[in-house]
PDB file of N, CA and C in Angstrom:
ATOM      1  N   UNK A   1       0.310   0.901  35.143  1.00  0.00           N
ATOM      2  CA  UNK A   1       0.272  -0.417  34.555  1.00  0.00           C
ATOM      3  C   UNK A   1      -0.340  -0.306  33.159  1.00  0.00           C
ATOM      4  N   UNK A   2       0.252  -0.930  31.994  1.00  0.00           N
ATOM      5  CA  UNK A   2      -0.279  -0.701  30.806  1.00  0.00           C
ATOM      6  C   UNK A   2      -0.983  -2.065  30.704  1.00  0.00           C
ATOM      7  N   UNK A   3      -2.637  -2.048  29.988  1.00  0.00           N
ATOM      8  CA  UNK A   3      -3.483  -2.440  29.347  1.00  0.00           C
ATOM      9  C   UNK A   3      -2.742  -3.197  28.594  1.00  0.00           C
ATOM     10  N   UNK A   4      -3.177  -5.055  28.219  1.00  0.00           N
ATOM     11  CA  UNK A   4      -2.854  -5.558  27.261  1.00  0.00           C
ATOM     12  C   UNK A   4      -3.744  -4.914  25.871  1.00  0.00           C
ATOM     13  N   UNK A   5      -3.597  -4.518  24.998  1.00  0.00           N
ATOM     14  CA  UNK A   5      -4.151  -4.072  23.849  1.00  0.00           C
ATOM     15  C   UNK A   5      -4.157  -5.240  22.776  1.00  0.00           C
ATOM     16  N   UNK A   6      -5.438  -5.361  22.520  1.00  0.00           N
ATOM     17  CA  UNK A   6      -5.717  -7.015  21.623  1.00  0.00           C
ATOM     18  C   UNK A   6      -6.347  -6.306  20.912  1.00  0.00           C
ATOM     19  N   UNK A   7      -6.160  -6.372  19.709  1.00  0.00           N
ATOM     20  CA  UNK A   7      -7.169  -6.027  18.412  1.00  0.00           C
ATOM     21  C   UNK A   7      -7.694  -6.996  17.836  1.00  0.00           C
ATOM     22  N   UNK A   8      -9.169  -7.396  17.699  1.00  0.00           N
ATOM     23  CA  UNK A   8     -10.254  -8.266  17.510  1.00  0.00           C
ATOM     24  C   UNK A   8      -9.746  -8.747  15.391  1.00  0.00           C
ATOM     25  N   UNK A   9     -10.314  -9.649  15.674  1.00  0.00           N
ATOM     26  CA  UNK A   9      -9.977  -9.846  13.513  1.00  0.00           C
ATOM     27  C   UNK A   9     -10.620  -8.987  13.385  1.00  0.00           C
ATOM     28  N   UNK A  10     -11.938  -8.414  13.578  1.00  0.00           N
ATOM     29  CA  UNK A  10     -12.505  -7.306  12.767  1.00  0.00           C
ATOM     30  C   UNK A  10     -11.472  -6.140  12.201  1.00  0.00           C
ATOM     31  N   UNK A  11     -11.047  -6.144  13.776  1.00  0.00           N
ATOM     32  CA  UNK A  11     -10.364  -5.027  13.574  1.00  0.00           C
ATOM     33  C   UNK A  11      -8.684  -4.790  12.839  1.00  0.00           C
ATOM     34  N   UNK A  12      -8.298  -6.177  12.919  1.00  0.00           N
ATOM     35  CA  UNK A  12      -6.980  -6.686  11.942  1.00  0.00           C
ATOM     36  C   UNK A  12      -7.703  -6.112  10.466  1.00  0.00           C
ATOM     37  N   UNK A  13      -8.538  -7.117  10.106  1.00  0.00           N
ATOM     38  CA  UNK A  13      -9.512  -7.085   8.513  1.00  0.00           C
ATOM     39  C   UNK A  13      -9.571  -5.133   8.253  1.00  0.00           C
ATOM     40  N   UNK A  14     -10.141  -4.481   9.259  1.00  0.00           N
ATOM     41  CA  UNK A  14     -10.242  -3.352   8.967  1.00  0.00           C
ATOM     42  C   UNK A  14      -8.813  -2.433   9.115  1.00  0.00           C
ATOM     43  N   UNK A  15      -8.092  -3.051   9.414  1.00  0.00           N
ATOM     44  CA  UNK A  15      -6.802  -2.128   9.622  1.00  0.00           C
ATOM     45  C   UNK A  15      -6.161  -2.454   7.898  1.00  0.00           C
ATOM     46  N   UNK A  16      -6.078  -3.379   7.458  1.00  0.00           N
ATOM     47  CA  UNK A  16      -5.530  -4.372   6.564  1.00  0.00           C
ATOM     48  C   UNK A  16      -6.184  -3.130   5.296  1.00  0.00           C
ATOM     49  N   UNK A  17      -7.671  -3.058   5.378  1.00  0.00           N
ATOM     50  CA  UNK A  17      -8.126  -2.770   4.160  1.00  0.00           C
ATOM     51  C   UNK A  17      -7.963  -0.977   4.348  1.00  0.00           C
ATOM     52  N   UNK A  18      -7.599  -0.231   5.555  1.00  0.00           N
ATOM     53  CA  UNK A  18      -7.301   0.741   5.485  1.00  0.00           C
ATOM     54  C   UNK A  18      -5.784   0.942   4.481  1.00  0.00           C
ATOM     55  N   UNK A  19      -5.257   0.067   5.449  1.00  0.00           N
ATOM     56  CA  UNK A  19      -3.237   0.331   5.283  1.00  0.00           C
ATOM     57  C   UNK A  19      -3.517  -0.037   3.429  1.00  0.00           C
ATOM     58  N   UNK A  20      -4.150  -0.770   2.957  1.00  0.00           N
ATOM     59  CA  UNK A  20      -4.076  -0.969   1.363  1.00  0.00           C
ATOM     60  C   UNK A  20      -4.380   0.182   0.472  1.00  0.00           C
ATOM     61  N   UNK A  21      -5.618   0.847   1.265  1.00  0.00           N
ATOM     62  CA  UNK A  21      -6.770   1.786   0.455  1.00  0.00           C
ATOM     63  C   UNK A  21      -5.206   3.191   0.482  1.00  0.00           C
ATOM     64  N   UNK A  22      -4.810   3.717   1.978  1.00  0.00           N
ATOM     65  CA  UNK A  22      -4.020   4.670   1.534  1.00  0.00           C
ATOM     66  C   UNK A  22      -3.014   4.091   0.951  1.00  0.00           C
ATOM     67  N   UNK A  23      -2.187   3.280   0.340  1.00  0.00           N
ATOM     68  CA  UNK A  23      -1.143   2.607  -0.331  1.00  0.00           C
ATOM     69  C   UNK A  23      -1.865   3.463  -1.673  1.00  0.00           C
ATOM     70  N   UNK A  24      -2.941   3.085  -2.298  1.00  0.00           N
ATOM     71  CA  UNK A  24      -3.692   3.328  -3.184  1.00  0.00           C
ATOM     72  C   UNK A  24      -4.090   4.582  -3.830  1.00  0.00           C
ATOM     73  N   UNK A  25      -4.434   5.571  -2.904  1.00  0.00           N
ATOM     74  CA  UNK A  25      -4.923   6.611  -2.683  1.00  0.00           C
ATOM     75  C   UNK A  25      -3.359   7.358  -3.086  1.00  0.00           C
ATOM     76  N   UNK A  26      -2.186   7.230  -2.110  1.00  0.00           N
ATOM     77  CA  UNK A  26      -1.177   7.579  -2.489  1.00  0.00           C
ATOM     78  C   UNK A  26      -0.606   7.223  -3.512  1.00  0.00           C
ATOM     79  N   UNK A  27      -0.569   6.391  -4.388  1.00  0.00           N
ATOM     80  CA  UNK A  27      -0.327   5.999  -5.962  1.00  0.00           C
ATOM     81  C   UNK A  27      -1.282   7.001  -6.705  1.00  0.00           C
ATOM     82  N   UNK A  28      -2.457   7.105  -6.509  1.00  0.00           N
ATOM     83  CA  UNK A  28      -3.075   7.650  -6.996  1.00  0.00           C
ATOM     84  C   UNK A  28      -3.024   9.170  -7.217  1.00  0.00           C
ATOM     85  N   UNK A  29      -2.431   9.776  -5.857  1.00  0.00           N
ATOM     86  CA  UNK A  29      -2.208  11.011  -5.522  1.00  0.00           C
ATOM     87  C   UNK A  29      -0.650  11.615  -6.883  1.00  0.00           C
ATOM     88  N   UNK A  30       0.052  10.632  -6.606  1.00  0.00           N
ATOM     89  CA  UNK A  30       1.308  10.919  -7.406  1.00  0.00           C
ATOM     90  C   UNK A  30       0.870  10.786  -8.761  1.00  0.00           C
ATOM     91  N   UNK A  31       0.007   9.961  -9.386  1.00  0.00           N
ATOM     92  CA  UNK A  31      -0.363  10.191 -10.817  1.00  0.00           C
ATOM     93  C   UNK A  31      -0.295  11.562 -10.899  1.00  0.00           C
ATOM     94  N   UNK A  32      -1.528  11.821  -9.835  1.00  0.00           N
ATOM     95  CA  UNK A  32      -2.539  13.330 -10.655  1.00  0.00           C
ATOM     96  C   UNK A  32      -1.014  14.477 -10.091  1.00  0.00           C
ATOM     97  N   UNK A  33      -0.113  14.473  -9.646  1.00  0.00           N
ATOM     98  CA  UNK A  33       0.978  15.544  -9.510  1.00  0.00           C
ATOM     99  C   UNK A  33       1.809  15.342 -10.341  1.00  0.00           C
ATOM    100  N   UNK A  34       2.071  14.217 -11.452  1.00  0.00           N
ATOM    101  CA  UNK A  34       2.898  13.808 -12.400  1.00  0.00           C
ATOM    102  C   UNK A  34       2.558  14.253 -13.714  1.00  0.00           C
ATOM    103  N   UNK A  35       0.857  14.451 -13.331  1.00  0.00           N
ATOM    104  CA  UNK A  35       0.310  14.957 -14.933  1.00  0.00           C
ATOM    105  C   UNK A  35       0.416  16.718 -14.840  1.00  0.00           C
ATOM    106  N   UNK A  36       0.505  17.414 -13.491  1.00  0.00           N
ATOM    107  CA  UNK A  36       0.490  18.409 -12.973  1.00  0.00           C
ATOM    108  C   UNK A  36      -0.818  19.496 -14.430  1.00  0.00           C
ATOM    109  N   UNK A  37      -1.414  18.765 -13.883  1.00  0.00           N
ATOM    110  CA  UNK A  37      -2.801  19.673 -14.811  1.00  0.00           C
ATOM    111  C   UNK A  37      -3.401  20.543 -13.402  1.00  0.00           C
ATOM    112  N   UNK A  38      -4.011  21.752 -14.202  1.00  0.00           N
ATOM    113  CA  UNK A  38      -4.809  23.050 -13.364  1.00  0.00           C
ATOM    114  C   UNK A  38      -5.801  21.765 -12.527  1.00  0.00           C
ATOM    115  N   UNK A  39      -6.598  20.972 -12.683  1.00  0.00           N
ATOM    116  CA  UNK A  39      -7.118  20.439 -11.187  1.00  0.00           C
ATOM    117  C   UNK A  39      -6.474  19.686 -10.626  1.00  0.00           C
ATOM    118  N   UNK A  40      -5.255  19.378 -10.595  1.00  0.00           N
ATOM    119  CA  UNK A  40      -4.284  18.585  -9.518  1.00  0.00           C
ATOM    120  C   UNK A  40      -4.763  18.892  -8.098  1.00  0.00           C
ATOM    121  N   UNK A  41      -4.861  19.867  -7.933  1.00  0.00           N
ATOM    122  CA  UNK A  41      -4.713  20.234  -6.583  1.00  0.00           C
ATOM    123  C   UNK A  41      -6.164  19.480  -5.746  1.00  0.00           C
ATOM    124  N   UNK A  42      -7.234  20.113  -6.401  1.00  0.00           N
ATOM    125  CA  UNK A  42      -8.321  19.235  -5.881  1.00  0.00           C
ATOM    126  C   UNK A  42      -8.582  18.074  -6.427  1.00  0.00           C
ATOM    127  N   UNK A  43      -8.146  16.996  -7.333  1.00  0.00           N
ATOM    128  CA  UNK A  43      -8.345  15.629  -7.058  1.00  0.00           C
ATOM    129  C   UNK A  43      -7.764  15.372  -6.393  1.00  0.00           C
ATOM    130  N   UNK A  44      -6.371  15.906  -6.394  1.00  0.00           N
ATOM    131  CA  UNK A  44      -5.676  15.449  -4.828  1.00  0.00           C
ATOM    132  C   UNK A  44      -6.493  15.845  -3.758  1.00  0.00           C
ATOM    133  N   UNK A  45      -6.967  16.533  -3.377  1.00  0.00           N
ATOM    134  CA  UNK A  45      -7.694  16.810  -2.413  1.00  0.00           C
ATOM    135  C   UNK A  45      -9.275  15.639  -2.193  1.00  0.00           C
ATOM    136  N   UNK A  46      -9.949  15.428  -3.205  1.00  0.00           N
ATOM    137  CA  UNK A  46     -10.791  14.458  -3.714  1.00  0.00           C
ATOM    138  C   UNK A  46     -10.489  12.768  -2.981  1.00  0.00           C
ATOM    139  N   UNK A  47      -9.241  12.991  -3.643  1.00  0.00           N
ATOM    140  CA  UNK A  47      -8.770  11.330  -3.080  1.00  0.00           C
ATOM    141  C   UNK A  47      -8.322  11.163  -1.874  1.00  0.00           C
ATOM    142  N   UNK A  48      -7.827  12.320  -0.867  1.00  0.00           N
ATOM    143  CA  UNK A  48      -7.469  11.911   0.295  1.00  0.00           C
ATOM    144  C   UNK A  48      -8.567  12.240   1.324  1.00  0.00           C
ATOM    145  N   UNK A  49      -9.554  12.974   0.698  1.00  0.00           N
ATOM    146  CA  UNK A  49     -10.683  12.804   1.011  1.00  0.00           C
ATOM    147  C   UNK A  49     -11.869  11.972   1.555  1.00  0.00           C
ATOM    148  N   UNK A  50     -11.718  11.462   0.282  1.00  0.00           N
ATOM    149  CA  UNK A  50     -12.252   9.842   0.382  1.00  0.00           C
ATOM    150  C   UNK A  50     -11.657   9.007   1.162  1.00  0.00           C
ATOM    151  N   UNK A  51     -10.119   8.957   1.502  1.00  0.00           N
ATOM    152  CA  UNK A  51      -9.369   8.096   1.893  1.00  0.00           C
ATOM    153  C   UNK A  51      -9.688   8.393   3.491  1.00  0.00           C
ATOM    154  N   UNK A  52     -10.167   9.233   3.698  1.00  0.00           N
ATOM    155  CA  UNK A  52     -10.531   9.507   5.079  1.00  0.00           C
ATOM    156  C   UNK A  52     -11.823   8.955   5.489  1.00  0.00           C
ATOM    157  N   UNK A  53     -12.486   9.045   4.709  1.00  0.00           N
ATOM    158  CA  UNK A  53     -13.636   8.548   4.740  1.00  0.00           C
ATOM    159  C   UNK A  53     -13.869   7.580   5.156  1.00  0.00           C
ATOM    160  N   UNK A  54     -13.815   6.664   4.396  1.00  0.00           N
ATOM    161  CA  UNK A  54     -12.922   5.124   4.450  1.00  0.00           C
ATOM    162  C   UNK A  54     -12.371   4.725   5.764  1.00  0.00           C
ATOM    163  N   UNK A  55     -11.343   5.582   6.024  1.00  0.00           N
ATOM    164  CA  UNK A  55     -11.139   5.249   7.388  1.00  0.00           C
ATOM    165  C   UNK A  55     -12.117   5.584   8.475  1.00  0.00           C
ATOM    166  N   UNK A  56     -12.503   6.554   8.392  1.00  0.00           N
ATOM    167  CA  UNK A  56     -13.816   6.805   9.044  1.00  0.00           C
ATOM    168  C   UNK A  56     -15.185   5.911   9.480  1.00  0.00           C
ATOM    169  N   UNK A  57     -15.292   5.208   8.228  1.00  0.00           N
ATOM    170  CA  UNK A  57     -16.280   4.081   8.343  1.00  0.00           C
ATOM    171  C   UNK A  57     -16.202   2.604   8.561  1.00  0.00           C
ATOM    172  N   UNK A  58     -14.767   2.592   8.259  1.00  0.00           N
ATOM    173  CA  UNK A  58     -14.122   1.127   8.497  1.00  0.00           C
ATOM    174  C   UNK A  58     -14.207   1.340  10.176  1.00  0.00           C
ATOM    175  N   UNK A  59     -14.030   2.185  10.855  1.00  0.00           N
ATOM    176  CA  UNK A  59     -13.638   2.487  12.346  1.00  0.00           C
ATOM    177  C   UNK A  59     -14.933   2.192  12.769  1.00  0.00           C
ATOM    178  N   UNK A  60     -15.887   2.826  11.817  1.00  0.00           N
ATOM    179  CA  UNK A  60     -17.141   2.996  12.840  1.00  0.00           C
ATOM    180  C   UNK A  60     -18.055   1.463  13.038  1.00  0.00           C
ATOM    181  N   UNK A  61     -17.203   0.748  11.396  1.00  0.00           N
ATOM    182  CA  UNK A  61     -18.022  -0.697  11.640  1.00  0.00           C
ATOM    183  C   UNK A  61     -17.508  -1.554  12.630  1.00  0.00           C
ATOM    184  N   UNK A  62     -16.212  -1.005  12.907  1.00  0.00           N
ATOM    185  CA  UNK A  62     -15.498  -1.843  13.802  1.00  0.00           C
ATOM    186  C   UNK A  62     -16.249  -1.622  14.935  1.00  0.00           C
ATOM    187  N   UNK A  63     -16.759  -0.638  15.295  1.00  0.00           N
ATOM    188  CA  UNK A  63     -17.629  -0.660  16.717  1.00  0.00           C
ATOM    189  C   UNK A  63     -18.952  -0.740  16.476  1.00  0.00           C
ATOM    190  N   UNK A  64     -19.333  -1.073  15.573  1.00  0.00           N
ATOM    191  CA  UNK A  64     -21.284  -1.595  15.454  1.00  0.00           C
ATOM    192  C   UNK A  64     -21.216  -2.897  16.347  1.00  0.00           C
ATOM    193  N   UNK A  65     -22.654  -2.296  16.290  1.00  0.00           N
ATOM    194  CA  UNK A  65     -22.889  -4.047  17.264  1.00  0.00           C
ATOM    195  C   UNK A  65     -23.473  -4.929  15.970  1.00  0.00           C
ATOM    196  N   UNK A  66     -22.995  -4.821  14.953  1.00  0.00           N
ATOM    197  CA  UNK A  66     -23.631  -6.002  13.800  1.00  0.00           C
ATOM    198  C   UNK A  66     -22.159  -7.250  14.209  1.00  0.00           C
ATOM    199  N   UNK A  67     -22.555  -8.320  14.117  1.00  0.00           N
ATOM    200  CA  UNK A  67     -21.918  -9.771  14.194  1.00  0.00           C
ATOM    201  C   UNK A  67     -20.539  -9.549  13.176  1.00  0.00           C
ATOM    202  N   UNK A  68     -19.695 -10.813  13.310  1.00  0.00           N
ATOM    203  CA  UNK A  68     -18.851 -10.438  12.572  1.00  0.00           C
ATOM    204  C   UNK A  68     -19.012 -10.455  11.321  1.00  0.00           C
ATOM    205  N   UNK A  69     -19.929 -11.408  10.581  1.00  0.00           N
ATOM    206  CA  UNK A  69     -19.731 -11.432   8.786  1.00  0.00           C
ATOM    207  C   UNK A  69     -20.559 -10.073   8.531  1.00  0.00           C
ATOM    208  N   UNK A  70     -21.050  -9.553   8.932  1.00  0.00           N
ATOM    209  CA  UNK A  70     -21.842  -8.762   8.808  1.00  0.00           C
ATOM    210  C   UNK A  70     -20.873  -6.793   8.807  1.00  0.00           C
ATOM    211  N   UNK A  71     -20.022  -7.134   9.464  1.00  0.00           N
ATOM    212  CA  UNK A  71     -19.203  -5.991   9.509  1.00  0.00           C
ATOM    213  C   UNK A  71     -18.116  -6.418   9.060  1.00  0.00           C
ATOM    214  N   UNK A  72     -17.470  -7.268   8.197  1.00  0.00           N
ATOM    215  CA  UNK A  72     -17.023  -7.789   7.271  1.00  0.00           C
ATOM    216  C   UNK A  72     -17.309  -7.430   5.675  1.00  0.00           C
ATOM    217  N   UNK A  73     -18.717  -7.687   5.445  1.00  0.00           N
ATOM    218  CA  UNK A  73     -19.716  -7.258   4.541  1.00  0.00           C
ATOM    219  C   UNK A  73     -19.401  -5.909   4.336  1.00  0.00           C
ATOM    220  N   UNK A  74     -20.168  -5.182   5.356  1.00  0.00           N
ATOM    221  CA  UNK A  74     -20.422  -3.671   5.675  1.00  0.00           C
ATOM    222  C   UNK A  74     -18.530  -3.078   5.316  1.00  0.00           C
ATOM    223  N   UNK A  75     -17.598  -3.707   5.315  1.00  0.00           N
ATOM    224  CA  UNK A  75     -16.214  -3.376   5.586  1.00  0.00           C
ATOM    225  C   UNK A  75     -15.854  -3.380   3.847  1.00  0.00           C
ATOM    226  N   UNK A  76     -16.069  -4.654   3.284  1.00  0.00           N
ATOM    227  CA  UNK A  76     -16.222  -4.727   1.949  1.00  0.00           C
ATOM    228  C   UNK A  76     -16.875  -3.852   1.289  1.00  0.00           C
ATOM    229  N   UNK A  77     -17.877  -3.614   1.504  1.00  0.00           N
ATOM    230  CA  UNK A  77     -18.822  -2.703   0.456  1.00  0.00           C
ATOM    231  C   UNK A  77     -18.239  -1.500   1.076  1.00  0.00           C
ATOM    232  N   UNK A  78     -17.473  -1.204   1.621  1.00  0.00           N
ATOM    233  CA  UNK A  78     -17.061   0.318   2.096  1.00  0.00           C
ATOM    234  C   UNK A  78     -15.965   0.741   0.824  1.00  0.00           C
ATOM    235  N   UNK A  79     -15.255  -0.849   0.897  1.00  0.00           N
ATOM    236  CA  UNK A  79     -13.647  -0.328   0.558  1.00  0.00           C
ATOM    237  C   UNK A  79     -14.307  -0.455  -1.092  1.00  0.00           C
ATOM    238  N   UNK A  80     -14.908  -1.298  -1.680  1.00  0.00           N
ATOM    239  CA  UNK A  80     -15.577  -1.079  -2.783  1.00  0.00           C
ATOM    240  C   UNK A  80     -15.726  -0.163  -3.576  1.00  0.00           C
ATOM    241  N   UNK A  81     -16.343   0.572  -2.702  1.00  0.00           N
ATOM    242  CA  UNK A  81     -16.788   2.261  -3.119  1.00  0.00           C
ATOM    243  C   UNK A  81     -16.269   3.268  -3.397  1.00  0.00           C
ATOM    244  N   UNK A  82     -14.735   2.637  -2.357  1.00  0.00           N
ATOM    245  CA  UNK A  82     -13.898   4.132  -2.375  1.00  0.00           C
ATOM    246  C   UNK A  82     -12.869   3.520  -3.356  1.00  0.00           C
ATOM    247  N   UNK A  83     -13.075   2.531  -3.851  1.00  0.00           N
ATOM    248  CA  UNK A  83     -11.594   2.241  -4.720  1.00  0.00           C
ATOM    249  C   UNK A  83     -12.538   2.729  -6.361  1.00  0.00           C
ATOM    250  N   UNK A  84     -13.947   2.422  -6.334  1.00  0.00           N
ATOM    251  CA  UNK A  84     -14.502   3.039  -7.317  1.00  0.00           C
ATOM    252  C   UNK A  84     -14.657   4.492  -7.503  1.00  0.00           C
ATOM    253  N   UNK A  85     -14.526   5.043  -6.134  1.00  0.00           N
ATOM    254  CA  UNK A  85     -14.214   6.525  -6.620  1.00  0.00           C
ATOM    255  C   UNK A  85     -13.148   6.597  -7.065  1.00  0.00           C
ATOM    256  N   UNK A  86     -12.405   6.377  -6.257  1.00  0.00           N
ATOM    257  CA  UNK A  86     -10.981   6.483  -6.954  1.00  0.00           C
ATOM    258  C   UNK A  86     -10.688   5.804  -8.283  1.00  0.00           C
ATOM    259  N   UNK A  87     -11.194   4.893  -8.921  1.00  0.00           N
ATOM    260  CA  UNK A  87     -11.151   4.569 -10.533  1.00  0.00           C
ATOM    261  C   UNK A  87     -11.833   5.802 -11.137  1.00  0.00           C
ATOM    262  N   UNK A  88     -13.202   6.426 -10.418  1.00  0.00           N
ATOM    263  CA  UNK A  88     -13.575   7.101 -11.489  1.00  0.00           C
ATOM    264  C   UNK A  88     -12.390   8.906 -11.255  1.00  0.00           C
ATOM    265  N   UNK A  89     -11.695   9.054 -10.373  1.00  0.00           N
ATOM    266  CA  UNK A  89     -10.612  10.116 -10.543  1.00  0.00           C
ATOM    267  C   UNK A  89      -9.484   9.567 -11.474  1.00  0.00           C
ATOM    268  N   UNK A  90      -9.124   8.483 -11.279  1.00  0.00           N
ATOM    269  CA  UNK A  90      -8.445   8.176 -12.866  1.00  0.00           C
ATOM    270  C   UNK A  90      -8.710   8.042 -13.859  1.00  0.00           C
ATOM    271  N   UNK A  91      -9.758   8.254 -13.847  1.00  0.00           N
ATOM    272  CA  UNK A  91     -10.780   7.983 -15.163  1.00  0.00           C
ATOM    273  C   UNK A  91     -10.717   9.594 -15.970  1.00  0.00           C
ATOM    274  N   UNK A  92     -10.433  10.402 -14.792  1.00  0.00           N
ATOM    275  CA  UNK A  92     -10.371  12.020 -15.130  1.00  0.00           C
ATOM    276  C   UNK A  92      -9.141  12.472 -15.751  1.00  0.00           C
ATOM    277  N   UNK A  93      -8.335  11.545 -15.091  1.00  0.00           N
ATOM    278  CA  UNK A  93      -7.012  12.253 -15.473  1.00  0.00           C
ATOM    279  C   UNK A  93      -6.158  11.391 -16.540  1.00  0.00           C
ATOM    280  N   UNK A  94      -6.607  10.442 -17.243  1.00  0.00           N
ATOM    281  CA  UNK A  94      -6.329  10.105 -18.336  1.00  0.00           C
ATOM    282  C   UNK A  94      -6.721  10.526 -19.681  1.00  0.00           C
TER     283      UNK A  94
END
């Protein structure tokens, strides 16, 4: 018998800001292979990096026991961070 599987808004909100961040990450990835400069290889590596990350922590707020605005918050200031890393890797390759 299969489990109804319900995903909580947290966890919509955190799926949402994942599925955007790699949208992102992958734009980002194709810059730095378009400019094909000697560190391509590791900012690419840099950014999907991060992009893991990201997912990593978006997952883990999804299971804190903090309330919902609160891992909302914590979800925001995640994706924040990693879209600022990722400005400052374009920041490299321009």
């Amino acid at each position: 018998m299969e489990e109804n599987k319900v995903m909580t808004e947290e966890m919509e909100i955190g799926a949402k800001i994942i599925g955007k961040a790699v949208i992102e990450a992958t734009k980002i990835c194709n810059l730095i292979t378009e400019k094909g400069e000697e560190s391509s290889k590791e900012l690419v590596n840099l950014v999907l990096g991060r992009c893991e990350v990201l997912k990593a922590e978006i997952l883990a707020i999804c299971c804190c026991e903090a309330n919902y605005n609160q891992k909302i918050d914590m979800m925001e200031t995640e994706r924040a961070t990693a879209y600022d890393y990722f400005n400052s890797i374009l920041a490299q390759i321009s």
